[in-house]
PDB file of N, CA and C in Angstrom:
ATOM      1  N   UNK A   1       0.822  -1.188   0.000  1.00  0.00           N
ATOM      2  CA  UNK A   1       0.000   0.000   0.000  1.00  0.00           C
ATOM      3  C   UNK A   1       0.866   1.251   0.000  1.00  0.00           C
ATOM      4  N   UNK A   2       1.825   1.459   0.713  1.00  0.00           N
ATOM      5  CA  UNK A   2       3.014   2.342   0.684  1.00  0.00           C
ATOM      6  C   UNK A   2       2.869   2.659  -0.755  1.00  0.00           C
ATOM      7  N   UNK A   3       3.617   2.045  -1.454  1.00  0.00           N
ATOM      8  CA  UNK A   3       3.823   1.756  -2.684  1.00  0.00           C
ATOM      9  C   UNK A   3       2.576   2.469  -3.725  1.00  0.00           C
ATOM     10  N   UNK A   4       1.316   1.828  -3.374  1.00  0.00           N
ATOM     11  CA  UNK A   4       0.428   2.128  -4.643  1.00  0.00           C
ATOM     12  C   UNK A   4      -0.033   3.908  -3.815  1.00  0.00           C
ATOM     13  N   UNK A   5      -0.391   3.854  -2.335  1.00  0.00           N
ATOM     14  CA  UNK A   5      -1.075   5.267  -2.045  1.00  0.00           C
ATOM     15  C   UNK A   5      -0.526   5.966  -1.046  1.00  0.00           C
ATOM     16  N   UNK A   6       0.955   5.977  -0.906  1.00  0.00           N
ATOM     17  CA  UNK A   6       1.606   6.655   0.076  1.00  0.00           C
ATOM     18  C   UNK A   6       1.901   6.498   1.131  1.00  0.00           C
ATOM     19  N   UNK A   7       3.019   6.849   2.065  1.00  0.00           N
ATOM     20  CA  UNK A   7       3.420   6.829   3.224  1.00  0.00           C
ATOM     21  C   UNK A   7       2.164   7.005   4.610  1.00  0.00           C
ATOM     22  N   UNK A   8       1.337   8.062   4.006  1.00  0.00           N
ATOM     23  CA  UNK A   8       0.688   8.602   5.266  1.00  0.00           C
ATOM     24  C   UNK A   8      -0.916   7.692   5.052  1.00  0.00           C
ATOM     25  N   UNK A   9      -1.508   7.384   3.675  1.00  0.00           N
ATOM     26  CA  UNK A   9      -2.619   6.242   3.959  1.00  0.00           C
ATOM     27  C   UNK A   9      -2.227   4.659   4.510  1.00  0.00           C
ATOM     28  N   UNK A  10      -0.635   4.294   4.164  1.00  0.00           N
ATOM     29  CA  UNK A  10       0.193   3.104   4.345  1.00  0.00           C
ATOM     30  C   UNK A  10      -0.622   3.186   6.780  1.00  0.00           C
ATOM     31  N   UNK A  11      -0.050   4.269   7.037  1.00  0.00           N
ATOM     32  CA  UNK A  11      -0.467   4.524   8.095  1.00  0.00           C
ATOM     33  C   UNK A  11      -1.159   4.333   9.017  1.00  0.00           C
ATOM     34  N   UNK A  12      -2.252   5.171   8.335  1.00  0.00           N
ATOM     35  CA  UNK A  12      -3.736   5.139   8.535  1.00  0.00           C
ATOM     36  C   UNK A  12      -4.222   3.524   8.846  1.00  0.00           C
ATOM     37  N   UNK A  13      -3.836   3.022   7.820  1.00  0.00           N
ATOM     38  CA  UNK A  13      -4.555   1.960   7.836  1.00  0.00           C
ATOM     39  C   UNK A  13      -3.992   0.728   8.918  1.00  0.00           C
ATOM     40  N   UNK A  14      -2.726   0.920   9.111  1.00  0.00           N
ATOM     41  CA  UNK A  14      -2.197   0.284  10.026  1.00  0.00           C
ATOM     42  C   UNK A  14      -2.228   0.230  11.475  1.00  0.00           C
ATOM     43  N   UNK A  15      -2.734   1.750  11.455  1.00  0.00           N
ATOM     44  CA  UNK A  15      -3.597   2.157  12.703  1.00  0.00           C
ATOM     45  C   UNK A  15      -5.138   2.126  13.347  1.00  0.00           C
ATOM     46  N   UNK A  16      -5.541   1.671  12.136  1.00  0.00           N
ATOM     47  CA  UNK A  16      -7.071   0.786  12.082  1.00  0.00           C
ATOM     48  C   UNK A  16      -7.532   0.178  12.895  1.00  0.00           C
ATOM     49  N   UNK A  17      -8.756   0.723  13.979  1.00  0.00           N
ATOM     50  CA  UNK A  17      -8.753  -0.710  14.224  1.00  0.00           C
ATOM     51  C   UNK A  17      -9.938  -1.432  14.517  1.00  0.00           C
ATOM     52  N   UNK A  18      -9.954  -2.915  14.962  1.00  0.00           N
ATOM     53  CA  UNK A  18     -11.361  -3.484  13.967  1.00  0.00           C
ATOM     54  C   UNK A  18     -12.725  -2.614  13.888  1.00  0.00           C
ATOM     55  N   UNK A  19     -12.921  -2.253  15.125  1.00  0.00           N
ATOM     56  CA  UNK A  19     -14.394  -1.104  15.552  1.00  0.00           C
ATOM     57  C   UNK A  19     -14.043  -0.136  14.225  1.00  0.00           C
ATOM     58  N   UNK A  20     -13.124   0.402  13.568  1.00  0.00           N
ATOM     59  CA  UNK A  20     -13.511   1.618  12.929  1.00  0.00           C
ATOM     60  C   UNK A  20     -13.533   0.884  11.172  1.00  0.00           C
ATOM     61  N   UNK A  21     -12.654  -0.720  11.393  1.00  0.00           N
ATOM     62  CA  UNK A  21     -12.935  -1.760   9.993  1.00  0.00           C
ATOM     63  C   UNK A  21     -14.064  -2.043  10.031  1.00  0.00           C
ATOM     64  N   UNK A  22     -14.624  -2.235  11.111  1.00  0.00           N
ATOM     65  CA  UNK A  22     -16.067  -3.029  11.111  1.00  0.00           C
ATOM     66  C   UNK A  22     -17.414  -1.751  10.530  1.00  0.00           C
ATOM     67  N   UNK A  23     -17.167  -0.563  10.896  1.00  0.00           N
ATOM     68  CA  UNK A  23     -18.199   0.507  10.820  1.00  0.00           C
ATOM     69  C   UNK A  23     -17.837   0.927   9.172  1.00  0.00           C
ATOM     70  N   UNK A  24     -16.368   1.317   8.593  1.00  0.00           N
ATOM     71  CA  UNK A  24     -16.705   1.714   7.173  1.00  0.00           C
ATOM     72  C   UNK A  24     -16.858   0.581   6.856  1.00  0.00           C
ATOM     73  N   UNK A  25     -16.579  -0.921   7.020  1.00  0.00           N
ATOM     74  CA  UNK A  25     -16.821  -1.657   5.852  1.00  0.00           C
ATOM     75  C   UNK A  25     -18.872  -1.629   5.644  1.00  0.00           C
ATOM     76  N   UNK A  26     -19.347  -1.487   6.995  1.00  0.00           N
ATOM     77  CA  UNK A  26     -20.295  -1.434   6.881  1.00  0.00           C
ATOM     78  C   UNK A  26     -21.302  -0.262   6.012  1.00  0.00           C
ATOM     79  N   UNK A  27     -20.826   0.827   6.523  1.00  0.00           N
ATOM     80  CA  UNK A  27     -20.770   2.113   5.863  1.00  0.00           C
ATOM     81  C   UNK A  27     -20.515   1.762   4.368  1.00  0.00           C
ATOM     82  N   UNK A  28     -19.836   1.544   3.786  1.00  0.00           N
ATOM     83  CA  UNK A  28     -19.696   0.981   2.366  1.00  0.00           C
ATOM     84  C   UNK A  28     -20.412   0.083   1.684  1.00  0.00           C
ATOM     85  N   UNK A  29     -21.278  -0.776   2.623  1.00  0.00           N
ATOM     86  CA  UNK A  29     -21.893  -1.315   1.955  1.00  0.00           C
ATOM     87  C   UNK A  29     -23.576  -0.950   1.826  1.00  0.00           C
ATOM     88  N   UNK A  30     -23.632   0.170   3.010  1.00  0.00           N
ATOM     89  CA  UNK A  30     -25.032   0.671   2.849  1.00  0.00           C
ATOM     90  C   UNK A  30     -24.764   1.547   1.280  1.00  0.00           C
ATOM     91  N   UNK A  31     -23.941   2.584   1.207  1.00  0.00           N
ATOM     92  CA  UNK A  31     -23.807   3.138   0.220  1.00  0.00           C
ATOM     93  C   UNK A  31     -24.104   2.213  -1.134  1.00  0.00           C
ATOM     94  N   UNK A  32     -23.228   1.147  -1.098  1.00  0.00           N
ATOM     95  CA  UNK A  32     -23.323   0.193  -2.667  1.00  0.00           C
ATOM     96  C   UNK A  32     -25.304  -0.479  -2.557  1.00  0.00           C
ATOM     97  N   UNK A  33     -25.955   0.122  -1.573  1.00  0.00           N
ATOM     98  CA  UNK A  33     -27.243  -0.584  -1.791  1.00  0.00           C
ATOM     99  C   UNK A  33     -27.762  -1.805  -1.282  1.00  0.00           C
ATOM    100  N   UNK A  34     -26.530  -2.440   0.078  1.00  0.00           N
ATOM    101  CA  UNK A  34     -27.024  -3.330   0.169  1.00  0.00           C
ATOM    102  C   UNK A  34     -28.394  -3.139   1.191  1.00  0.00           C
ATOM    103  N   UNK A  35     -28.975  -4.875   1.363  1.00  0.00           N
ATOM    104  CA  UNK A  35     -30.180  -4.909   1.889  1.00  0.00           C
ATOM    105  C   UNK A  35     -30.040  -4.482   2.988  1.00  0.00           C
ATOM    106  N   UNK A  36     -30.794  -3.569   4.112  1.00  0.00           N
ATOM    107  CA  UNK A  36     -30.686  -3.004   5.404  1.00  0.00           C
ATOM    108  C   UNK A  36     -30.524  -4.809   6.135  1.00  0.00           C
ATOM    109  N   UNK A  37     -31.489  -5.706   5.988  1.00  0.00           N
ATOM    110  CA  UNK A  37     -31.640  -6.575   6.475  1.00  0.00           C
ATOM    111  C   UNK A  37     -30.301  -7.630   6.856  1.00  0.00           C
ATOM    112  N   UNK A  38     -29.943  -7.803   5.331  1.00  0.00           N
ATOM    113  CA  UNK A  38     -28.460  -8.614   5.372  1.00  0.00           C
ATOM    114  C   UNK A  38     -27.514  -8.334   6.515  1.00  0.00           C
ATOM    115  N   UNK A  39     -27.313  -6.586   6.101  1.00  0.00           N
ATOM    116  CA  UNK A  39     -26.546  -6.233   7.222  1.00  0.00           C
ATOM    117  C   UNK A  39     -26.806  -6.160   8.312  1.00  0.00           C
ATOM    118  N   UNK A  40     -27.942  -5.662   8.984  1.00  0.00           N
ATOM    119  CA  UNK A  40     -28.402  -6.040  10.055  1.00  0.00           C
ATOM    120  C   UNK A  40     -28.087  -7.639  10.707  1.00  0.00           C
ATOM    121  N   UNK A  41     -28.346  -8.130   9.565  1.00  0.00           N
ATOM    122  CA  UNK A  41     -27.693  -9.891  10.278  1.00  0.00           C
ATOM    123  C   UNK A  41     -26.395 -10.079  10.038  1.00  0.00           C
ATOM    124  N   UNK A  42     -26.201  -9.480   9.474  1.00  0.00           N
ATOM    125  CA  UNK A  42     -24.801 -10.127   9.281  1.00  0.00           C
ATOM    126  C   UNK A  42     -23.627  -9.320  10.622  1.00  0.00           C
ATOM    127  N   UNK A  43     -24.183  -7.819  10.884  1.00  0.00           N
ATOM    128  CA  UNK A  43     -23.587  -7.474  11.824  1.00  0.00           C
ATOM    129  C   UNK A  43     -23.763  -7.785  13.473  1.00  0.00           C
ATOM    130  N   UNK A  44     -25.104  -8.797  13.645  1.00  0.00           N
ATOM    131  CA  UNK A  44     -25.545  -9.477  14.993  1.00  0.00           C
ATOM    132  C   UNK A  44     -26.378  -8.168  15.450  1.00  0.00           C
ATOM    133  N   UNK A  45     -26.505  -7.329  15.143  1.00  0.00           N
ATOM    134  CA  UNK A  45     -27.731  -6.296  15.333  1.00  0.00           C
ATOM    135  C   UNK A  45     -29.038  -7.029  15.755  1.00  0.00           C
ATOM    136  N   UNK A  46     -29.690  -6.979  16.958  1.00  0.00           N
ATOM    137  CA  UNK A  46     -30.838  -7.585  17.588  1.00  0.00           C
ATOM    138  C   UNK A  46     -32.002  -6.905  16.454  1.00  0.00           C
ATOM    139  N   UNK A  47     -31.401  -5.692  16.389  1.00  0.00           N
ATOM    140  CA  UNK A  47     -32.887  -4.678  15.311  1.00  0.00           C
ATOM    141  C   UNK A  47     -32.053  -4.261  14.307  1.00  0.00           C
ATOM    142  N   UNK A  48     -32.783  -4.268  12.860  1.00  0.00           N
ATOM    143  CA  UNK A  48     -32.581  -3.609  11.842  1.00  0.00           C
ATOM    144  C   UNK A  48     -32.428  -2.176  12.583  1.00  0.00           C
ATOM    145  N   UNK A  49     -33.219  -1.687  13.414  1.00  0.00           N
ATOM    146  CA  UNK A  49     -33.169  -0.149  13.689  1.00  0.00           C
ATOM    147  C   UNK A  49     -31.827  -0.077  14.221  1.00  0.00           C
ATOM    148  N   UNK A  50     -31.098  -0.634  14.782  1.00  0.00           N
ATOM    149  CA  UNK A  50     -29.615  -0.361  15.543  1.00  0.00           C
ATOM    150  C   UNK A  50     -29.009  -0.012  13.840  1.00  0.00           C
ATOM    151  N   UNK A  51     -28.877  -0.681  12.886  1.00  0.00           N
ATOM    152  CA  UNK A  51     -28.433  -0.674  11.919  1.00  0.00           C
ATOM    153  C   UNK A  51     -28.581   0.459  11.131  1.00  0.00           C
ATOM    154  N   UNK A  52     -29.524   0.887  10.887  1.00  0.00           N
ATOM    155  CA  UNK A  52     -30.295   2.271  10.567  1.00  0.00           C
ATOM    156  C   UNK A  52     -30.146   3.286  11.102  1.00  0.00           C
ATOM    157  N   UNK A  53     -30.396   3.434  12.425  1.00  0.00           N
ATOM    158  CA  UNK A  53     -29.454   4.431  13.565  1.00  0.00           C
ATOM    159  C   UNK A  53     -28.185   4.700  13.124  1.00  0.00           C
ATOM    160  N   UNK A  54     -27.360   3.890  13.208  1.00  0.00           N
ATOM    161  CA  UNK A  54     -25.870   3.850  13.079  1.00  0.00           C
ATOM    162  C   UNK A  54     -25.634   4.184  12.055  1.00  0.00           C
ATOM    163  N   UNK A  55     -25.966   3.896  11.127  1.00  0.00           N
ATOM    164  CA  UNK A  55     -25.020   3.359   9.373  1.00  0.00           C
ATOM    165  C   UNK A  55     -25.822   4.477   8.378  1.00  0.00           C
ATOM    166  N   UNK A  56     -27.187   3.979   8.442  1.00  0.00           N
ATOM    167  CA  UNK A  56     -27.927   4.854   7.302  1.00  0.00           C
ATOM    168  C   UNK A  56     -28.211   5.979   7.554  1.00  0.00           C
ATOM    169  N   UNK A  57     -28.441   6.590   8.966  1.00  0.00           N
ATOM    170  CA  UNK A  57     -28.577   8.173   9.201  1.00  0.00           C
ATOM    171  C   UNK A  57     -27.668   8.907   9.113  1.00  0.00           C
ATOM    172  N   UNK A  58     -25.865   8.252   9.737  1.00  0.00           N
ATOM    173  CA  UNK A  58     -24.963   8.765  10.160  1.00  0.00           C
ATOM    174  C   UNK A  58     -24.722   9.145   8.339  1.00  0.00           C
ATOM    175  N   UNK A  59     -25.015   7.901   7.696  1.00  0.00           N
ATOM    176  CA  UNK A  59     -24.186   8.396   6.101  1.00  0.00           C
ATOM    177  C   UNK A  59     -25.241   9.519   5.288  1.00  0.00           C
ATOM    178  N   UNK A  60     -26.640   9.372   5.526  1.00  0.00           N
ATOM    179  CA  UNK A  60     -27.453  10.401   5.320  1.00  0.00           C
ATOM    180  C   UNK A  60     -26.673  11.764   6.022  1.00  0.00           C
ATOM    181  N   UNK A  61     -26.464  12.031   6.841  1.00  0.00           N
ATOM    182  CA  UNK A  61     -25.911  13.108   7.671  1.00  0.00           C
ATOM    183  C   UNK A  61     -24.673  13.581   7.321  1.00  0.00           C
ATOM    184  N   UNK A  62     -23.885  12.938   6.757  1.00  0.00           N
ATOM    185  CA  UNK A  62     -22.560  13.296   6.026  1.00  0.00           C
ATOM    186  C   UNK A  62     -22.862  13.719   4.674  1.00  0.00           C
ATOM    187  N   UNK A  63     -23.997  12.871   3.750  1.00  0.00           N
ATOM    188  CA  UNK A  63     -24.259  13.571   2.971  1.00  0.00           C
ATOM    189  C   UNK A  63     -24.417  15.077   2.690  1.00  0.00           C
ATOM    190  N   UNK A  64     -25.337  15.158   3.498  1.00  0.00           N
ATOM    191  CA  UNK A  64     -26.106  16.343   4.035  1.00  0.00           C
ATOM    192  C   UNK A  64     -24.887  17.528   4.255  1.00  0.00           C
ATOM    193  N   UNK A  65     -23.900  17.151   5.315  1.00  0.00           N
ATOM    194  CA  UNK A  65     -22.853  18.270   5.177  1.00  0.00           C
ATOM    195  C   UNK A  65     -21.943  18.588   4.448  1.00  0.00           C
ATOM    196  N   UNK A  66     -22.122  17.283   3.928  1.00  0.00           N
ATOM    197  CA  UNK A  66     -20.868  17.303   2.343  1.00  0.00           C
ATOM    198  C   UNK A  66     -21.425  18.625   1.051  1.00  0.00           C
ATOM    199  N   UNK A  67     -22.763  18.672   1.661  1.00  0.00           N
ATOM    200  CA  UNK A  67     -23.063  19.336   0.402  1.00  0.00           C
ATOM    201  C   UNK A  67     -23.532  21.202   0.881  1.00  0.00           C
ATOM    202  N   UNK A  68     -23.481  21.245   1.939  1.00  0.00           N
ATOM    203  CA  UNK A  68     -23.631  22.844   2.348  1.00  0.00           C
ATOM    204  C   UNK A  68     -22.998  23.856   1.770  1.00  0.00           C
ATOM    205  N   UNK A  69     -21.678  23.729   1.862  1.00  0.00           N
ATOM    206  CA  UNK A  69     -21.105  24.231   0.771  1.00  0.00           C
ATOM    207  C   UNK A  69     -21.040  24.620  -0.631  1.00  0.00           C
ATOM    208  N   UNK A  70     -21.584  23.653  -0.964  1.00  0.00           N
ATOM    209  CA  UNK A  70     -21.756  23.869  -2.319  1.00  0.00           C
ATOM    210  C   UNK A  70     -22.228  25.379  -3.344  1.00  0.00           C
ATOM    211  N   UNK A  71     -21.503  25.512  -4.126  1.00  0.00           N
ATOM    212  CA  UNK A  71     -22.266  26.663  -4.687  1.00  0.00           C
ATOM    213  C   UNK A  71     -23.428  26.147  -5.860  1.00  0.00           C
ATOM    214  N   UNK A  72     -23.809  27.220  -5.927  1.00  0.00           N
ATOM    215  CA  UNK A  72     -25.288  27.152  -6.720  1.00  0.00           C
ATOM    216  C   UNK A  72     -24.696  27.821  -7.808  1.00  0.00           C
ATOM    217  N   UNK A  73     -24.931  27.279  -9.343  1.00  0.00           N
ATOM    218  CA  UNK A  73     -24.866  28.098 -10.182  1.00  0.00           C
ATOM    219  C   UNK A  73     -26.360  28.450 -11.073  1.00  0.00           C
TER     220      UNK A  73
END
Protein backbone atom coordinates (compact mmCIF):
# COMPACT_ATOMS: atom_id res chain seq x y z
CA UNK A 1 0.00 0.00 0.00
CA UNK A 2 3.01 2.34 0.68
CA UNK A 3 3.82 1.76 -2.68
CA UNK A 4 0.43 2.13 -4.64
CA UNK A 5 -1.07 5.27 -2.05
CA UNK A 6 1.61 6.66 0.08
CA UNK A 7 3.42 6.83 3.22
CA UNK A 8 0.69 8.60 5.27
CA UNK A 9 -2.62 6.24 3.96
CA UNK A 10 0.19 3.10 4.34
CA UNK A 11 -0.47 4.52 8.09
CA UNK A 12 -3.74 5.14 8.53
CA UNK A 13 -4.55 1.96 7.84
CA UNK A 14 -2.20 0.28 10.03
CA UNK A 15 -3.60 2.16 12.70
CA UNK A 16 -7.07 0.79 12.08
CA UNK A 17 -8.75 -0.71 14.22
CA UNK A 18 -11.36 -3.48 13.97
CA UNK A 19 -14.39 -1.10 15.55
CA UNK A 20 -13.51 1.62 12.93
CA UNK A 21 -12.93 -1.76 9.99
CA UNK A 22 -16.07 -3.03 11.11
CA UNK A 23 -18.20 0.51 10.82
CA UNK A 24 -16.70 1.71 7.17
CA UNK A 25 -16.82 -1.66 5.85
CA UNK A 26 -20.29 -1.43 6.88
CA UNK A 27 -20.77 2.11 5.86
CA UNK A 28 -19.70 0.98 2.37
CA UNK A 29 -21.89 -1.31 1.95
CA UNK A 30 -25.03 0.67 2.85
CA UNK A 31 -23.81 3.14 0.22
CA UNK A 32 -23.32 0.19 -2.67
CA UNK A 33 -27.24 -0.58 -1.79
CA UNK A 34 -27.02 -3.33 0.17
CA UNK A 35 -30.18 -4.91 1.89
CA UNK A 36 -30.69 -3.00 5.40
CA UNK A 37 -31.64 -6.58 6.48
CA UNK A 38 -28.46 -8.61 5.37
CA UNK A 39 -26.55 -6.23 7.22
CA UNK A 40 -28.40 -6.04 10.06
CA UNK A 41 -27.69 -9.89 10.28
CA UNK A 42 -24.80 -10.13 9.28
CA UNK A 43 -23.59 -7.47 11.82
CA UNK A 44 -25.54 -9.48 14.99
CA UNK A 45 -27.73 -6.30 15.33
CA UNK A 46 -30.84 -7.59 17.59
CA UNK A 47 -32.89 -4.68 15.31
CA UNK A 48 -32.58 -3.61 11.84
CA UNK A 49 -33.17 -0.15 13.69
CA UNK A 50 -29.61 -0.36 15.54
CA UNK A 51 -28.43 -0.67 11.92
CA UNK A 52 -30.29 2.27 10.57
CA UNK A 53 -29.45 4.43 13.57
CA UNK A 54 -25.87 3.85 13.08
CA UNK A 55 -25.02 3.36 9.37
CA UNK A 56 -27.93 4.85 7.30
CA UNK A 57 -28.58 8.17 9.20
CA UNK A 58 -24.96 8.76 10.16
CA UNK A 59 -24.19 8.40 6.10
CA UNK A 60 -27.45 10.40 5.32
CA UNK A 61 -25.91 13.11 7.67
CA UNK A 62 -22.56 13.30 6.03
CA UNK A 63 -24.26 13.57 2.97
CA UNK A 64 -26.11 16.34 4.03
CA UNK A 65 -22.85 18.27 5.18
CA UNK A 66 -20.87 17.30 2.34
CA UNK A 67 -23.06 19.34 0.40
CA UNK A 68 -23.63 22.84 2.35
CA UNK A 69 -21.11 24.23 0.77
CA UNK A 70 -21.76 23.87 -2.32
CA UNK A 71 -22.27 26.66 -4.69
CA UNK A 72 -25.29 27.15 -6.72
CA UNK A 73 -24.87 28.10 -10.18
Amino acid sequence: MRDAKGEDNARKLKEASSHWLRHTGASMEIERGRALKDLSEDLGHASMATTDTVYVHTENRLRAESGKNRKVN
